[in-house]
Protein backbone atom coordinates (compact mmCIF):
# COMPACT_ATOMS: atom_id res chain seq x y z
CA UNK A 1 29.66 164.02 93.44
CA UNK A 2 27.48 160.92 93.46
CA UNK A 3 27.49 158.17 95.90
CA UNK A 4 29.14 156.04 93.62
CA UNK A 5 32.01 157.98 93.08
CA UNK A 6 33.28 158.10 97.03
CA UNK A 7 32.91 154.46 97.31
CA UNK A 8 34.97 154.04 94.39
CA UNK A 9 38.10 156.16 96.09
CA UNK A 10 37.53 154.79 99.00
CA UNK A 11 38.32 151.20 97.60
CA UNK A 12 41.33 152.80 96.21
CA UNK A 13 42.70 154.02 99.14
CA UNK A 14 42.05 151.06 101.02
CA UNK A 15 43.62 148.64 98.77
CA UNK A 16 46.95 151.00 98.64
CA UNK A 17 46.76 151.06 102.14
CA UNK A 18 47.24 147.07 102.19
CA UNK A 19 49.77 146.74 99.63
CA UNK A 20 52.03 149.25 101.65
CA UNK A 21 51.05 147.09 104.75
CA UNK A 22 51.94 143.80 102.52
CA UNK A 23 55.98 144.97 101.71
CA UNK A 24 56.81 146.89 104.40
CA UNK A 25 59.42 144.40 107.31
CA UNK A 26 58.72 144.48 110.64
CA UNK A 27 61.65 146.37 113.11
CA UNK A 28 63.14 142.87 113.94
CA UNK A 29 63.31 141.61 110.22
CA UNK A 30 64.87 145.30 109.70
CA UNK A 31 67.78 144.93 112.45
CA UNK A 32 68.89 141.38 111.52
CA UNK A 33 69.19 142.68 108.42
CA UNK A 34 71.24 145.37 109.16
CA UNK A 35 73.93 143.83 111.39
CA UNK A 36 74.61 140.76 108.76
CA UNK A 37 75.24 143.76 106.74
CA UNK A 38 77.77 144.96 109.30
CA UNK A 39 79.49 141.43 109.56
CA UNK A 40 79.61 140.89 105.94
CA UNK A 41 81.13 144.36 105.20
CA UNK A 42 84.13 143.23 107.47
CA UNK A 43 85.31 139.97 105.70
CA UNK A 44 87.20 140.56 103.11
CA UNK A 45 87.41 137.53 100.87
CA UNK A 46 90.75 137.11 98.52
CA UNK A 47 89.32 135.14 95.47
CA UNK A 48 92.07 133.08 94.11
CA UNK A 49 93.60 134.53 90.80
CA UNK A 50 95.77 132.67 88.17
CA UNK A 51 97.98 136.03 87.39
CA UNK A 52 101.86 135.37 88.32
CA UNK A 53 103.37 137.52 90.48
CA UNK A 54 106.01 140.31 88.57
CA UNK A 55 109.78 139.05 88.24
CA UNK A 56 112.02 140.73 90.50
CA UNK A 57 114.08 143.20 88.93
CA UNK A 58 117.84 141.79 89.00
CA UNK A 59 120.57 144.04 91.63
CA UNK A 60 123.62 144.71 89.90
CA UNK A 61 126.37 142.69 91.13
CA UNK A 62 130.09 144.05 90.80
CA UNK A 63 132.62 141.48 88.85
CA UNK A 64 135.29 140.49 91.69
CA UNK A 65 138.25 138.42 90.85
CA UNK A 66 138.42 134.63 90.83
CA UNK A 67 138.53 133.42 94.02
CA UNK A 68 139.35 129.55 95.32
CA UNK A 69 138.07 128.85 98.65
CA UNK A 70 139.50 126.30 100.46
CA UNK A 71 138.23 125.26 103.61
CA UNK A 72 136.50 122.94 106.23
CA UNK A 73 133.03 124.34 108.04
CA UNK A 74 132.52 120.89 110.13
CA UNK A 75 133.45 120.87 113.76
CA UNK A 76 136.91 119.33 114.20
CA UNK A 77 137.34 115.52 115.59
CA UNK A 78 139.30 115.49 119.01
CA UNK A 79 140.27 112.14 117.34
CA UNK A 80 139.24 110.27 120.71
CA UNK A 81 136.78 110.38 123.64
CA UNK A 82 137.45 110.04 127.43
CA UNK A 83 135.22 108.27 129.95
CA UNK A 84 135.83 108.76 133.80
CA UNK A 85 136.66 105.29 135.62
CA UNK A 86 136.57 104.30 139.49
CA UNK A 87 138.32 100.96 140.32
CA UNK A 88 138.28 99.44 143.68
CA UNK A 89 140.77 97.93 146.25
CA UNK A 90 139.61 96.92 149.56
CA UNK A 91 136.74 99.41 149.69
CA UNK A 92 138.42 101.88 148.42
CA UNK A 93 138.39 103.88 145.12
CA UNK A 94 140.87 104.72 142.76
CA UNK A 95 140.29 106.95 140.36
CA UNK A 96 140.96 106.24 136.16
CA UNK A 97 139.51 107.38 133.01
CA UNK A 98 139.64 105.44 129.68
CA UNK A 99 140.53 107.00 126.53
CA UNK A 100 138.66 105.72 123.22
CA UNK A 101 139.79 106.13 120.01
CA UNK A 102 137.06 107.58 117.32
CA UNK A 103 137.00 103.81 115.26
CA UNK A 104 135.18 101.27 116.64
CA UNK A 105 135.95 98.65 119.34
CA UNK A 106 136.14 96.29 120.84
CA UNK A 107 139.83 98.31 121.21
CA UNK A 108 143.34 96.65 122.42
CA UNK A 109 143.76 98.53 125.62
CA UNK A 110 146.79 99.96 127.58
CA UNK A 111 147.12 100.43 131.03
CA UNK A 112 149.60 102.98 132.17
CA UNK A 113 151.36 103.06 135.63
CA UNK A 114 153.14 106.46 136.55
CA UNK A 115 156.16 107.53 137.59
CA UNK A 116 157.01 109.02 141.07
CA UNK A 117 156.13 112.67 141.18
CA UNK A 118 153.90 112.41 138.35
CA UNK A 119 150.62 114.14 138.44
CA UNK A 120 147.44 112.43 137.64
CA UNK A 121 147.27 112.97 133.39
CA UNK A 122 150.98 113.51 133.07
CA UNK A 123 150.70 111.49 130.21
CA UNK A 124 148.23 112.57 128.38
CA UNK A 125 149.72 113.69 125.14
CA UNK A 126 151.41 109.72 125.14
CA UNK A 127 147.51 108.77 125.43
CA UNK A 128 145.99 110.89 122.89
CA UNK A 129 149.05 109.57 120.22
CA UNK A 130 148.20 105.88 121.26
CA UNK A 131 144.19 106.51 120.94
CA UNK A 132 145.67 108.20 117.23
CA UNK A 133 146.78 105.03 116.76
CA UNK A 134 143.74 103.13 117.75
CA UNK A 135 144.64 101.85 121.20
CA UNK A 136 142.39 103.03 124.06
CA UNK A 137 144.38 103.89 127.20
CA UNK A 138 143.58 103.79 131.02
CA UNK A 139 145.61 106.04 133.39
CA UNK A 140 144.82 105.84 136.93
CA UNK A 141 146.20 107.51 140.19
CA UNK A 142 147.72 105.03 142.83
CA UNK A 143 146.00 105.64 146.35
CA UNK A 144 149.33 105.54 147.71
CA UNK A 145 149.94 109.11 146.02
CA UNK A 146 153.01 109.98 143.95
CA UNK A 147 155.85 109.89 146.27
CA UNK A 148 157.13 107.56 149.54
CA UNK A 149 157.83 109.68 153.05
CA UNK A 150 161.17 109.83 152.97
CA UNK A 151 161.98 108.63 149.78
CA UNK A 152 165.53 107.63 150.05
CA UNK A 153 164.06 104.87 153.32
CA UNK A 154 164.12 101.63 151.71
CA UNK A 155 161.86 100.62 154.01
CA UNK A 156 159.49 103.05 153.06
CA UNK A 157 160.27 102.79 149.41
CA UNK A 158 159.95 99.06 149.70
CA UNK A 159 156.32 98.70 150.90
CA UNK A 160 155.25 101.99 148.85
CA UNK A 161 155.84 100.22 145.53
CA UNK A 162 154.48 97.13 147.28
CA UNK A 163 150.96 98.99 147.67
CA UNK A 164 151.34 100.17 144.11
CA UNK A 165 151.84 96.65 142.85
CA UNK A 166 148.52 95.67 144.26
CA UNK A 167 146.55 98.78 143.11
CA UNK A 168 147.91 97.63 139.07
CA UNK A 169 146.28 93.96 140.37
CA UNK A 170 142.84 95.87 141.26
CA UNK A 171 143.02 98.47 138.24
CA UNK A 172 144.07 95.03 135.43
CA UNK A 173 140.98 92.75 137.35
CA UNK A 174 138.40 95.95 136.79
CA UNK A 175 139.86 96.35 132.95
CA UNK A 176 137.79 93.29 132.23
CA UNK A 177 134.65 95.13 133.17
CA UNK A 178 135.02 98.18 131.21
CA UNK A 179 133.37 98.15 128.16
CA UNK A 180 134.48 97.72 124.66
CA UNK A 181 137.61 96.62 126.19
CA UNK A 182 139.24 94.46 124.29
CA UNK A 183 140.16 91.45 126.87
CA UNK A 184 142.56 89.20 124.65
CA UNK A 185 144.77 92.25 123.91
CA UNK A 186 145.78 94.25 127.17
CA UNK A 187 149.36 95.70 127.62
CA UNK A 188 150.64 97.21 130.44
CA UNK A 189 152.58 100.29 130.57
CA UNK A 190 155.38 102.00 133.07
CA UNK A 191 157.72 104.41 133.79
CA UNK A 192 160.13 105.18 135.90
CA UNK A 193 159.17 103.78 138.98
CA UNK A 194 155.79 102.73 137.42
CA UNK A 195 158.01 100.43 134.99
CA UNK A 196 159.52 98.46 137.97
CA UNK A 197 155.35 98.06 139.06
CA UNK A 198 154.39 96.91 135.88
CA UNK A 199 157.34 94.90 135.77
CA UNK A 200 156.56 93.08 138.69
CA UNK A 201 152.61 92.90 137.69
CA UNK A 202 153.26 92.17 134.10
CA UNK A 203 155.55 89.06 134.92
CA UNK A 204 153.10 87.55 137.84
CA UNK A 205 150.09 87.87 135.40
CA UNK A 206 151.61 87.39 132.02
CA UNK A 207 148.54 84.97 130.83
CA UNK A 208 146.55 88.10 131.42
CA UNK A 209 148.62 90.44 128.74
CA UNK A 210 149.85 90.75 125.53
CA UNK A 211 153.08 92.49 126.40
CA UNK A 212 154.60 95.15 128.64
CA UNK A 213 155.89 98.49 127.77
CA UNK A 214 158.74 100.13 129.31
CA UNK A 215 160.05 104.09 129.68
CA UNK A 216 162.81 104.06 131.43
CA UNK A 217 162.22 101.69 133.63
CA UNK A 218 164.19 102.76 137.70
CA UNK A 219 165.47 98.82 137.78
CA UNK A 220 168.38 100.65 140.03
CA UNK A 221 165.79 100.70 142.56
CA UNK A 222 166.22 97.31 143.80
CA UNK A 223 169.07 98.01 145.29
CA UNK A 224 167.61 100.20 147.82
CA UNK A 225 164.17 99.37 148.23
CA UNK A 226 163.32 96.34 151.08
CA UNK A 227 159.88 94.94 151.48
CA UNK A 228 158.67 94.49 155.17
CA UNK A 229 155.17 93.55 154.43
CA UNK A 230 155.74 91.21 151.59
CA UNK A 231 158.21 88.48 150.68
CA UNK A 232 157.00 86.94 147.43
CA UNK A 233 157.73 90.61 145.59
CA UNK A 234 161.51 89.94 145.75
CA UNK A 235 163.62 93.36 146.04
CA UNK A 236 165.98 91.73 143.26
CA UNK A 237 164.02 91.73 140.06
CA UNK A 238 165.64 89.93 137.45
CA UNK A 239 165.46 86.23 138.07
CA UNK A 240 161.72 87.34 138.58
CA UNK A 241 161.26 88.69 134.81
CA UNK A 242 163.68 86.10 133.86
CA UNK A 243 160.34 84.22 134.11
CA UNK A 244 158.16 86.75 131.90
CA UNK A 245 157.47 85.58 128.53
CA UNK A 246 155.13 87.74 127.16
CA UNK A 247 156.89 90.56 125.09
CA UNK A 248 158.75 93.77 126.41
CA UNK A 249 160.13 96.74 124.65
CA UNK A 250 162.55 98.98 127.13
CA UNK A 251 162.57 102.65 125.73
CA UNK A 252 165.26 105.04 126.86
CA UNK A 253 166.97 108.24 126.35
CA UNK A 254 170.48 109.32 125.90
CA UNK A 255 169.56 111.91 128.74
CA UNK A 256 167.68 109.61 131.07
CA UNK A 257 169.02 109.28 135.03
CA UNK A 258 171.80 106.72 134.00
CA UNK A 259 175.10 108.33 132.11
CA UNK A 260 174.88 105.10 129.78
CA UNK A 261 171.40 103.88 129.22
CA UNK A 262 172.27 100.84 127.67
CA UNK A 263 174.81 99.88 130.65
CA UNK A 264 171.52 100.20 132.89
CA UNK A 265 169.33 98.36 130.78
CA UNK A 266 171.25 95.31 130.09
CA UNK A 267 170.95 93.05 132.65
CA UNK A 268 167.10 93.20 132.14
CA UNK A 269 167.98 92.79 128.62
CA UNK A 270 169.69 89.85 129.20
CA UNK A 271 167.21 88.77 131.79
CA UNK A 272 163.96 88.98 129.52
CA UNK A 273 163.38 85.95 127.63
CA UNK A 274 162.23 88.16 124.84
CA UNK A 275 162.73 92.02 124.39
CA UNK A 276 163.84 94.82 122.35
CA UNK A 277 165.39 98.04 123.50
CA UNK A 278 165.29 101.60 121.90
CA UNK A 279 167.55 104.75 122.70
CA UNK A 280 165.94 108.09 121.92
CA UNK A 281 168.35 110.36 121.02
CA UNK A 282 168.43 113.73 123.08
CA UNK A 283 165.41 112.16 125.61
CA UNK A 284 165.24 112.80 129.04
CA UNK A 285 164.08 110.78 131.79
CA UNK A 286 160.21 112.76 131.80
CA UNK A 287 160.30 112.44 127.64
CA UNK A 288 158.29 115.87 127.44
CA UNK A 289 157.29 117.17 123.95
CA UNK A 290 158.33 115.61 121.09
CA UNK A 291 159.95 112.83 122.70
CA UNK A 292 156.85 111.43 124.42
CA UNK A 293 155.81 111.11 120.75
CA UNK A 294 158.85 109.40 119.64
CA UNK A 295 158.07 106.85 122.71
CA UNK A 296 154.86 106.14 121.50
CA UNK A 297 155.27 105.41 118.14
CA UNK A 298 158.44 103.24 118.61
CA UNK A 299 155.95 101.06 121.16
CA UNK A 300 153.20 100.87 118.79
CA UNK A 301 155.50 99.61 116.09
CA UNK A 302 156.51 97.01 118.58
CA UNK A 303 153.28 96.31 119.66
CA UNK A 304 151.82 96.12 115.57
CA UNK A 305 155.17 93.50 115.24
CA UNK A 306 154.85 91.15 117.83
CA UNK A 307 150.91 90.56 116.46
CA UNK A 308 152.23 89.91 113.47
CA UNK A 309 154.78 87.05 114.97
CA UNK A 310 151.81 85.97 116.97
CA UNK A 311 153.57 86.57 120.15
């Protein structure tokens, strides 16, 4: 082999050696290039496709008879709304709540004064028919309590109701206050021994009312009740209303205290410069149940006339 020859392989070899040098990546370039590999082979990328997904195949529904349904899914209406009340005499607190009727107000507003023995909400099915109605209504318990130590003292009796009187005053002065109370068109509200209160309260501030309300009203009382502490409350009541000119309905029942309701009621009949009397036939003096509803409306109807008249 000539001279020529070997340099002529060698040149081969060393330019193959250089192109293998030229293509080859460094160990850096090589691992970069391996872990994008790794990341990219774990996203998975959704492309977005234009095919519609299949149509559900239809259940098979059994035929059932026709059937009407008839019914009411909202949450029932109380028809009114009560709101807790404190009033104030001389320091101290008596306690009321106001009920609202669902319309708006300002609302024409009853108060109610209780009956001895009665227990603070006695009346509440009376107040939920007046709120049905649209009349809000404020009952309040007397700081005095619900019955006179002894009760038959007319001494006692006297100065008991006398206390009462001025807790109506405090409870009719905070009325003004409450809100959405309707201030031209406030009636007041008795029975029993609560009617002879309001009776007293309703004729001494009659500019302040529209009219008075009486159940049963315990006019025999007079006769055995005697004020020590005050003089201008006078223990014989009728030439005091004989003065009242606002409006009163008297409502009885056939079973009330008296044996003839309209015996008792007549000399405040005759004594009220304007008033109308009802008999409830088969009432008792507490009107429970259905007659406590009777009461109610007959009042309202009253109440809806003498607007009417302008009284």
């Amino acid at each position: 082999m000539s001279g020529r020859f070997k340099i002529t392989i060698a040149s081969i070899l060393i330019t193959a050696l250089f192109a293998s040098c030229a293509t080859k990546p460094d160990v850096q370039e090589t691992l970069e290039i391996s872990e994008m590999t790794e990341v990219m082979s774990a996203v998975t990328v959704t492309e977005p496709t234009d095919t519609e997904p299949p149509t559900p195949t239809p259940k098979k529904v059994p035929q059932f008879p026709e059937f009407n349904a008839d019914y009411d899914s909202r949450e029932p209406g109380m028809g009114y709304r009560v709101r807790n009340l404190t009033f104030y005499r001389d320091g101290n607190p008596i306690k009321a709540r106001i009920t609202y009727p669902e319309c708006e107000g300002p609302y024409k507003t009853i108060i109610i004064s209780s009956g001895l023995y009665s227990a603070y909400g006695r009346y509440s099915s009376m107040v939920q028919r007046f709120a049905s109605h649209g009349y809000a209504v404020i009952e309040f318990l007397f700081q005095n309590g619900v019955a006179p130590e002894p009760y038959h003292d007319p001494k006692y009796l006297g100065d008991f109701i006398y206390e009462q009187v001025l807790d109506l005053y405090a409870v009719l002065d905070g009325t003004y206050l409450v809100p959405d109370v309707d201030p031209e068109n406030i009636y007041l509200f008795g029975h029993s021994m609560g009617g002879l209160v309001t009776s007293y309260v309703g004729t001494m501030r009659q500019t302040e009312i529209k009219g008075i309300i009486l159940l049963d009203p315990s006019f025999y009382a007079v006769k055995i009740m005697k004020f020590e502490n005050e003089k201008t409350i006078r223990t014989d009541i009728y030439p005091l209303i004989s003065r009242c000119y606002v409006p009163v309905v008297i409502i009885s029942g056939t079973k009330a205290f008296a044996s003839n309701p309209q015996k008792t009621a007549d000399q405040a009949i005759c004594s009220l410069p304007y008033s109308e009397y009802y008999i409830i036939e088969g009432a008792t003096h507490t009107f429970n149940g259905d007659y406590a509803y009777q009461a109610v409306d007959i009042a309202v109807e009253s109440l809806k006339r003498w607007e009417e008249e302008g009284r």
